[in-house]
N, C-alpha and C. Protein backbone atom coordinates (compact mmCIF):
# COMPACT_ATOMS: atom_id res chain seq x y z
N UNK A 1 105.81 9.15 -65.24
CA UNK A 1 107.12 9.63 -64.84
C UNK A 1 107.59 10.65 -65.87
N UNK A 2 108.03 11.49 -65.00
CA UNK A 2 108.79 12.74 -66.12
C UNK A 2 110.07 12.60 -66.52
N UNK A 3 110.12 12.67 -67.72
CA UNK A 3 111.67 12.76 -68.35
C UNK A 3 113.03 13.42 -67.57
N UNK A 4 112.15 13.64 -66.40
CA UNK A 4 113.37 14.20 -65.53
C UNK A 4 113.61 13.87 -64.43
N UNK A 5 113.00 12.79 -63.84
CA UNK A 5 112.38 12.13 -63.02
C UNK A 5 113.97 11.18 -62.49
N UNK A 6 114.24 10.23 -63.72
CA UNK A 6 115.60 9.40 -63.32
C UNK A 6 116.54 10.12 -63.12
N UNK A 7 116.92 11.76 -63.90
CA UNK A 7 117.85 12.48 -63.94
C UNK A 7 118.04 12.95 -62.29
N UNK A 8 117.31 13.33 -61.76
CA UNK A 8 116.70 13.60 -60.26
C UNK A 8 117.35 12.70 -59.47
N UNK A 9 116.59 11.43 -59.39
CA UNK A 9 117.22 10.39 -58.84
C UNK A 9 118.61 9.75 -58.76
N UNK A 10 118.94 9.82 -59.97
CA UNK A 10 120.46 9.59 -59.80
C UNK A 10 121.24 11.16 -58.80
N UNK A 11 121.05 11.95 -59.01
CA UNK A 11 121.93 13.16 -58.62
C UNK A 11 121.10 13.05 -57.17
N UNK A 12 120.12 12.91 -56.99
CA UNK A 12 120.01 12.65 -54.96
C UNK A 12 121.05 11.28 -54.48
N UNK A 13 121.09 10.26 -55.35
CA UNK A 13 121.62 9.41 -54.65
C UNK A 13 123.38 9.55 -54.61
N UNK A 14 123.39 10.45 -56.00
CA UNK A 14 125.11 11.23 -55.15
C UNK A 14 125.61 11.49 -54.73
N UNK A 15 124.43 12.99 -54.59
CA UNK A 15 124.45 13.79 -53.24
C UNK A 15 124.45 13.56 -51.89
N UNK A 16 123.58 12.28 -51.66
CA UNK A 16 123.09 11.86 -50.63
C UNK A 16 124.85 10.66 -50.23
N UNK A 17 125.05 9.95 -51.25
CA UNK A 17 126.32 8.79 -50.91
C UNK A 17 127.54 10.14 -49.91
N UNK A 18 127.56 11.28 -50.25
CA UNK A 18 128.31 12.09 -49.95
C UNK A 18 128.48 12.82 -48.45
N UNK A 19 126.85 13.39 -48.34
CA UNK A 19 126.91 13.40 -47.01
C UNK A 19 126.18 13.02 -45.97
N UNK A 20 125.51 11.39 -46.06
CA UNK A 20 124.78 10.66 -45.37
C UNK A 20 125.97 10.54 -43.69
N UNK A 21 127.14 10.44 -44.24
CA UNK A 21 127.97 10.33 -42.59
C UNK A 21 128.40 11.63 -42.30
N UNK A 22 128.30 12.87 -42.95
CA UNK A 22 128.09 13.85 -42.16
C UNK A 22 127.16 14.12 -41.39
N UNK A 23 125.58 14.00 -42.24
CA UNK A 23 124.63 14.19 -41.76
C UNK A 23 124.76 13.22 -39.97
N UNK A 24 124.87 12.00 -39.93
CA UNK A 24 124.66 10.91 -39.50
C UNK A 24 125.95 11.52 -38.00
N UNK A 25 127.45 11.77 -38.19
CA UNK A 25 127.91 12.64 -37.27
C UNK A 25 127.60 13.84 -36.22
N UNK A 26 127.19 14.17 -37.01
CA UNK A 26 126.05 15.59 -36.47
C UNK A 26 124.88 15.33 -35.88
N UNK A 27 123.81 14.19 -35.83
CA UNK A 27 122.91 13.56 -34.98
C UNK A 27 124.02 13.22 -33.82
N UNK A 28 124.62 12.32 -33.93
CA UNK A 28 125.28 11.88 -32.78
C UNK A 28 126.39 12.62 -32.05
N UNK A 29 126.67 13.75 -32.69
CA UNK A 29 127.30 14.84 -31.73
C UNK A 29 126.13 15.74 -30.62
N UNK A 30 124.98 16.04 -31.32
CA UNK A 30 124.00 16.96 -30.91
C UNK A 30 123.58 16.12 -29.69
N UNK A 31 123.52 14.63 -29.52
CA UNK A 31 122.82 14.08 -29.11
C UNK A 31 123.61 13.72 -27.65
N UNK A 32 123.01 13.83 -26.25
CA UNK A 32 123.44 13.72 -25.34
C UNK A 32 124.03 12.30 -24.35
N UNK A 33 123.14 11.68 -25.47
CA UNK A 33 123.36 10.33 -24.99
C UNK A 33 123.37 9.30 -26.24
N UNK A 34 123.67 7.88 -26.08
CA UNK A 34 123.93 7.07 -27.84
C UNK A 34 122.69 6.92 -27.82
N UNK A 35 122.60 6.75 -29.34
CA UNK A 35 121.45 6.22 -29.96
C UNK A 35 121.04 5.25 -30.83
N UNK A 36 120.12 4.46 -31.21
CA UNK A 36 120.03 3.44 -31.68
C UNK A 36 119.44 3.95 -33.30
N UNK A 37 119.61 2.96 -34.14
CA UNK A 37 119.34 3.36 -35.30
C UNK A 37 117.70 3.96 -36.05
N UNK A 38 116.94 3.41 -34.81
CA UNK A 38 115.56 4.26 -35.36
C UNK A 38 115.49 5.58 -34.33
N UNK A 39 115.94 5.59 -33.16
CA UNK A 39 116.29 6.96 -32.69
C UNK A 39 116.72 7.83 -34.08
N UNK A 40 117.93 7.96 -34.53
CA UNK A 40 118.98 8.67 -35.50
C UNK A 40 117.87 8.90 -36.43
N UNK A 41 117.15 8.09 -36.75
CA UNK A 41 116.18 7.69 -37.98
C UNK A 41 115.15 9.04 -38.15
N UNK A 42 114.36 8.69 -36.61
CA UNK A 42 113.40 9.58 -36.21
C UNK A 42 113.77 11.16 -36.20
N UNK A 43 115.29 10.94 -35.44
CA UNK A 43 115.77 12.61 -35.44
C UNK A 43 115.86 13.05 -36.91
N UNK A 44 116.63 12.41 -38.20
CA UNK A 44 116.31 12.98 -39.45
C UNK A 44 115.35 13.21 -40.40
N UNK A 45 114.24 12.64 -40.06
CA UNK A 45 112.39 12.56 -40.16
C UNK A 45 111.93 13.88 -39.88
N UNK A 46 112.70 14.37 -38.83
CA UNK A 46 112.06 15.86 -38.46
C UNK A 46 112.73 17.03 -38.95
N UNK A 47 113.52 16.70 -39.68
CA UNK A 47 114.51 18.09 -40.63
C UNK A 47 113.00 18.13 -41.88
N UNK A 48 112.64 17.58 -42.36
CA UNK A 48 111.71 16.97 -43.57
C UNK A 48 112.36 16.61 -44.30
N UNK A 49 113.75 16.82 -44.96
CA UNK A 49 114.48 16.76 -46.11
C UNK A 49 114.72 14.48 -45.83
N UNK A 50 114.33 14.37 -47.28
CA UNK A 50 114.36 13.21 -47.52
C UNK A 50 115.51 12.30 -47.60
N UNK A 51 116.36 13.41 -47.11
CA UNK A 51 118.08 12.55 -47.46
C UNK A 51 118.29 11.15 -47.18
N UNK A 52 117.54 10.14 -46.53
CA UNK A 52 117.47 8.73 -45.83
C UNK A 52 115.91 8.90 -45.83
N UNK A 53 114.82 9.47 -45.97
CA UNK A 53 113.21 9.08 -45.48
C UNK A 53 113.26 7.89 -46.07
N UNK A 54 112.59 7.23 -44.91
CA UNK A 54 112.00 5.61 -45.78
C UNK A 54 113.08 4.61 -45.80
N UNK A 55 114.40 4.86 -45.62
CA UNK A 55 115.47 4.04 -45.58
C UNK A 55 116.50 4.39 -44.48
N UNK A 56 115.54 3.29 -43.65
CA UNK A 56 116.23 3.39 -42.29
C UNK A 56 117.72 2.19 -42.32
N UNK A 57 117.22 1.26 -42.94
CA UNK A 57 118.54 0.39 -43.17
C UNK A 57 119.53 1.30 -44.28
N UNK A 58 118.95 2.16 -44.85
CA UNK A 58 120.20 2.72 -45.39
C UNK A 58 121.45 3.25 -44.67
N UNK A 59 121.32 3.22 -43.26
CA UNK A 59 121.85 4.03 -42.10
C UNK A 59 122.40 2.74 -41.65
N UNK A 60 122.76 2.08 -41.59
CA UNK A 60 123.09 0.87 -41.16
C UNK A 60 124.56 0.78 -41.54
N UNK A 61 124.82 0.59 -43.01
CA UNK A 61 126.19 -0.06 -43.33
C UNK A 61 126.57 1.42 -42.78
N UNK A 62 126.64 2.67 -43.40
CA UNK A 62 126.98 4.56 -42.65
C UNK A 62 127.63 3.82 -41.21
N UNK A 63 126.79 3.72 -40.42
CA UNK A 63 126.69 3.84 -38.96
C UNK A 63 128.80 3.01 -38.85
N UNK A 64 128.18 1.77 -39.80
CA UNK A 64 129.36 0.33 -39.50
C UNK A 64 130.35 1.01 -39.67
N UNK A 65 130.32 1.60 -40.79
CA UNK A 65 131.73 2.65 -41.33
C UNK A 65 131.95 3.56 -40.63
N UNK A 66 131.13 4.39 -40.20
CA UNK A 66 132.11 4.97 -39.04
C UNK A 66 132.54 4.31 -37.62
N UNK A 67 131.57 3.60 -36.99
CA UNK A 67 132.52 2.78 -36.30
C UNK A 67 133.85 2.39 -36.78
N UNK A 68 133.78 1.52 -37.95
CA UNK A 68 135.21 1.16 -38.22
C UNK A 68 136.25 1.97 -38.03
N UNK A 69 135.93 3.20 -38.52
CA UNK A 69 136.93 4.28 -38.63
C UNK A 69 137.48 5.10 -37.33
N UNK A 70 136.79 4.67 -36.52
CA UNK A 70 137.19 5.40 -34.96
C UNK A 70 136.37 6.47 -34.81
N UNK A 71 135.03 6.91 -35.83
CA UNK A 71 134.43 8.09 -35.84
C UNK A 71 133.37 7.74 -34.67
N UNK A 72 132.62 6.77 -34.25
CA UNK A 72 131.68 6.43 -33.54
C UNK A 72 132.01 5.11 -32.80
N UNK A 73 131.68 5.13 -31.19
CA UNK A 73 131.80 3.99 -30.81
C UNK A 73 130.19 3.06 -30.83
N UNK A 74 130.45 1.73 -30.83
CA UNK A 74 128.92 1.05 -30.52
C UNK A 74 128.85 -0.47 -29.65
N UNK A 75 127.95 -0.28 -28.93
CA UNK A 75 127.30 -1.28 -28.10
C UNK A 75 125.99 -1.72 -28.13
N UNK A 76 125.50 -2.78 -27.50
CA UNK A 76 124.39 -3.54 -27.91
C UNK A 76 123.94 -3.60 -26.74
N UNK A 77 122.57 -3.64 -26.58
CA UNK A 77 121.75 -3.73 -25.12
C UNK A 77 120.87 -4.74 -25.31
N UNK A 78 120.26 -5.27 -24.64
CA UNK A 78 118.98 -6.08 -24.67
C UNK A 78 117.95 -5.06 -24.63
N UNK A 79 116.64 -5.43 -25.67
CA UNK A 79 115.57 -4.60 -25.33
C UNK A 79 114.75 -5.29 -24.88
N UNK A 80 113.77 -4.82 -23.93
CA UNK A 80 112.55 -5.98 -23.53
C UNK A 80 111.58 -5.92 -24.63
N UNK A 81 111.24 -4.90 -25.55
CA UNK A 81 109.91 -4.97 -26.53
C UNK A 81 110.20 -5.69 -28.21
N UNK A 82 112.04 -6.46 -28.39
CA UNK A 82 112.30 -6.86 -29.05
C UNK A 82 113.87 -7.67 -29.29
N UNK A 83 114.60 -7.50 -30.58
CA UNK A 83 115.92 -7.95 -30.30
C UNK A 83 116.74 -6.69 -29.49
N UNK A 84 118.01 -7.22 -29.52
CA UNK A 84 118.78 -6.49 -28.89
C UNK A 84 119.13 -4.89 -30.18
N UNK A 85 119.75 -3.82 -29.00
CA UNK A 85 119.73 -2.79 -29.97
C UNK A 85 121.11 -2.80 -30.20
N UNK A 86 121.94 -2.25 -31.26
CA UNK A 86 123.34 -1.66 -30.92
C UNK A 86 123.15 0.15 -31.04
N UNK A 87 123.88 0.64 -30.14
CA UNK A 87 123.82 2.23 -29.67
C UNK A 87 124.76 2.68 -30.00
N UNK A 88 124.87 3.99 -30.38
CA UNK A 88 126.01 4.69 -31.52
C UNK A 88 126.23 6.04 -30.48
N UNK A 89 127.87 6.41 -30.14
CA UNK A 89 128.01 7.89 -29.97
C UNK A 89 128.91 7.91 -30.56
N UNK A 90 129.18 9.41 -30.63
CA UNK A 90 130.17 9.63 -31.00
C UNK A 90 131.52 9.69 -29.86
N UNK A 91 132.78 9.56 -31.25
CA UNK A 91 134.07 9.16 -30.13
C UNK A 91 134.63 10.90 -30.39
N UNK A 92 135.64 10.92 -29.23
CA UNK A 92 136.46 12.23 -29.69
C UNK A 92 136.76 12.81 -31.07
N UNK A 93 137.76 11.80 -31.49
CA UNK A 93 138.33 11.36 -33.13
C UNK A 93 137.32 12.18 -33.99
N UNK A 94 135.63 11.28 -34.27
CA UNK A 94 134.86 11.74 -34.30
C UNK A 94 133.86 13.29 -34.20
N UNK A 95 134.38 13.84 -33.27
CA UNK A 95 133.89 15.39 -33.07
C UNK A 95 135.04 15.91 -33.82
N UNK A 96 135.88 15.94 -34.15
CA UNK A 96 137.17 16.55 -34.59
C UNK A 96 136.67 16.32 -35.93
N UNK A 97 136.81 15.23 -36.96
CA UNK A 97 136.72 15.05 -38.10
C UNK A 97 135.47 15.35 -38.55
N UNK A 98 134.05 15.65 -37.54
CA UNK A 98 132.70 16.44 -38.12
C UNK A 98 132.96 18.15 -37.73
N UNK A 99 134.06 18.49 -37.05
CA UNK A 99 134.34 20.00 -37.43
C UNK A 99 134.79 20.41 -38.72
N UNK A 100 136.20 19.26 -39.24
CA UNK A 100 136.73 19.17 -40.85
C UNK A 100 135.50 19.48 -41.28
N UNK A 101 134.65 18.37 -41.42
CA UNK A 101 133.62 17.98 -42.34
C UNK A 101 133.30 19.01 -42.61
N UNK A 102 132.52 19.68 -41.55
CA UNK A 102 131.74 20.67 -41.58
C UNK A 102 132.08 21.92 -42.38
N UNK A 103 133.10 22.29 -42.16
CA UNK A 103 134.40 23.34 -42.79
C UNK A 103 133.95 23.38 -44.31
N UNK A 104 134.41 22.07 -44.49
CA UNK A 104 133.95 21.65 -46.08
C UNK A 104 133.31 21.46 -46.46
N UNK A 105 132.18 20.97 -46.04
CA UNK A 105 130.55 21.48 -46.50
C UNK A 105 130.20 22.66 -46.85
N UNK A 106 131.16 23.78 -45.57
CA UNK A 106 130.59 25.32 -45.83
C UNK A 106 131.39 25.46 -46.83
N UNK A 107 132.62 25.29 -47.25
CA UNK A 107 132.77 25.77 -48.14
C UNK A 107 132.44 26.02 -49.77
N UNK A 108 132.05 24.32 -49.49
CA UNK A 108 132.05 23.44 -50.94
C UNK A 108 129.74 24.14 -51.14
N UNK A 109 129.42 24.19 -50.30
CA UNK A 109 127.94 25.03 -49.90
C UNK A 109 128.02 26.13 -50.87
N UNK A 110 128.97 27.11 -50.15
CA UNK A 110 129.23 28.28 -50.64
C UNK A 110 129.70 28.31 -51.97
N UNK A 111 130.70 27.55 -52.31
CA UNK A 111 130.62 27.91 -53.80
C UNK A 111 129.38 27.09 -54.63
N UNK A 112 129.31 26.23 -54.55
CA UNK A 112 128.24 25.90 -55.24
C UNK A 112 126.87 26.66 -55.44
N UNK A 113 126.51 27.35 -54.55
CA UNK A 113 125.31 28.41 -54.18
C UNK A 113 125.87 29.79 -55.00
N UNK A 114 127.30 29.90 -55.20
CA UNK A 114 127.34 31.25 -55.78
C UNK A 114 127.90 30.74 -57.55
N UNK A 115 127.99 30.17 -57.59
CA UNK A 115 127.54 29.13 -58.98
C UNK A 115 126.55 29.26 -59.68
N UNK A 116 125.42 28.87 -58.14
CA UNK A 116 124.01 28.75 -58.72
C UNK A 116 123.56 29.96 -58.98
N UNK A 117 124.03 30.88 -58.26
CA UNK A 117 123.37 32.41 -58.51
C UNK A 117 123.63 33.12 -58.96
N UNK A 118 124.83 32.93 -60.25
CA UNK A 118 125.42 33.30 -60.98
C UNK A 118 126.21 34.55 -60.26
N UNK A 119 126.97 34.19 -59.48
CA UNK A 119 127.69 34.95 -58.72
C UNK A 119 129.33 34.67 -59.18
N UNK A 120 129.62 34.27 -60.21
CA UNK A 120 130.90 34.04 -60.42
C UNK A 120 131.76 35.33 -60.57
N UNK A 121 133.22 35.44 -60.50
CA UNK A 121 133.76 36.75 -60.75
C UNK A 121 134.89 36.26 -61.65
C-alpha cells in the first residue's frame, strides 16, 4: 500500500457520502419505470466510475432516506426467482429537488475545476 493510498480513501468516501443521493435521484428520474436496488446497481456499473462498485447495500440506507424525505416513493412485489423486491421512483417533490441538486453540483463542479486549473482571478 502506498502512503497515499488511505489519504485516497478517506476523500472518496466524502466525496462519495455527498453525492451518492444525487447520483441515486438521477437513475430514478432517467428511468421510465421503478426500480429495484440491483437494477439502480447495474445502471451505475455502467458509468465505470466506482462511486458505489461493489457496494450494492451501500444503496440501501440512500434509497430509505430518500423515501423518508418525500424524494422517492417505494413498494414491494413478490419475485418468483427469490424474496420479495421493494421498487423505487421517483416522486414529483423529488424531480424538483434533483434540478436544485443539480444546479449545485454545476456550480460547486465549476468552481472546484477552476481551482484545480489554477484559474483563480
Amino acid at each position: 500500500m502506498s502512503d497515499t493510498e488511505p489519504h485516497l480513501k478517506k476523500f472518496q468516501k466524502e466525496l462519495s457520502t455527498g453525492t451518492v443521493s444525487l447520483v441515486l435521484l438521477a437513475v430514478l428520474a432517467q428511468s421510465g419505470e421503478p426500480l429495484y436496488g440491483y437494477q439502480i446497481a447495474k445502471r451505475l456499473e455502467q458509468t465505470g466510475d466506482p462511486l458505489l462498485g461493489g457496494k450494492q447495500s451501500a444503496l440501501y440506507p440512500v434509497l430509505r432516506n430518500l423515501s423518508a424525505a418525500g424524494l422517492a416513493d417505494s413498494h414491494v412485489e413478490p419475485s418468483v426467482s427469490g424474496p420479495p423486491r421493494r421498487y423505487y421512483r421517483i416522486t414529483p417533490l423529488g424531480r424538483r429537488v434533483l434540478a436544485e441538486w443539480r444546479t449545485s453540483w454545476d456550480t460547486t463542479r465549476q468552481s472546484v475545476d477552476a481551482v484545480l486549473e489554477g484559474q483563480l482571478r
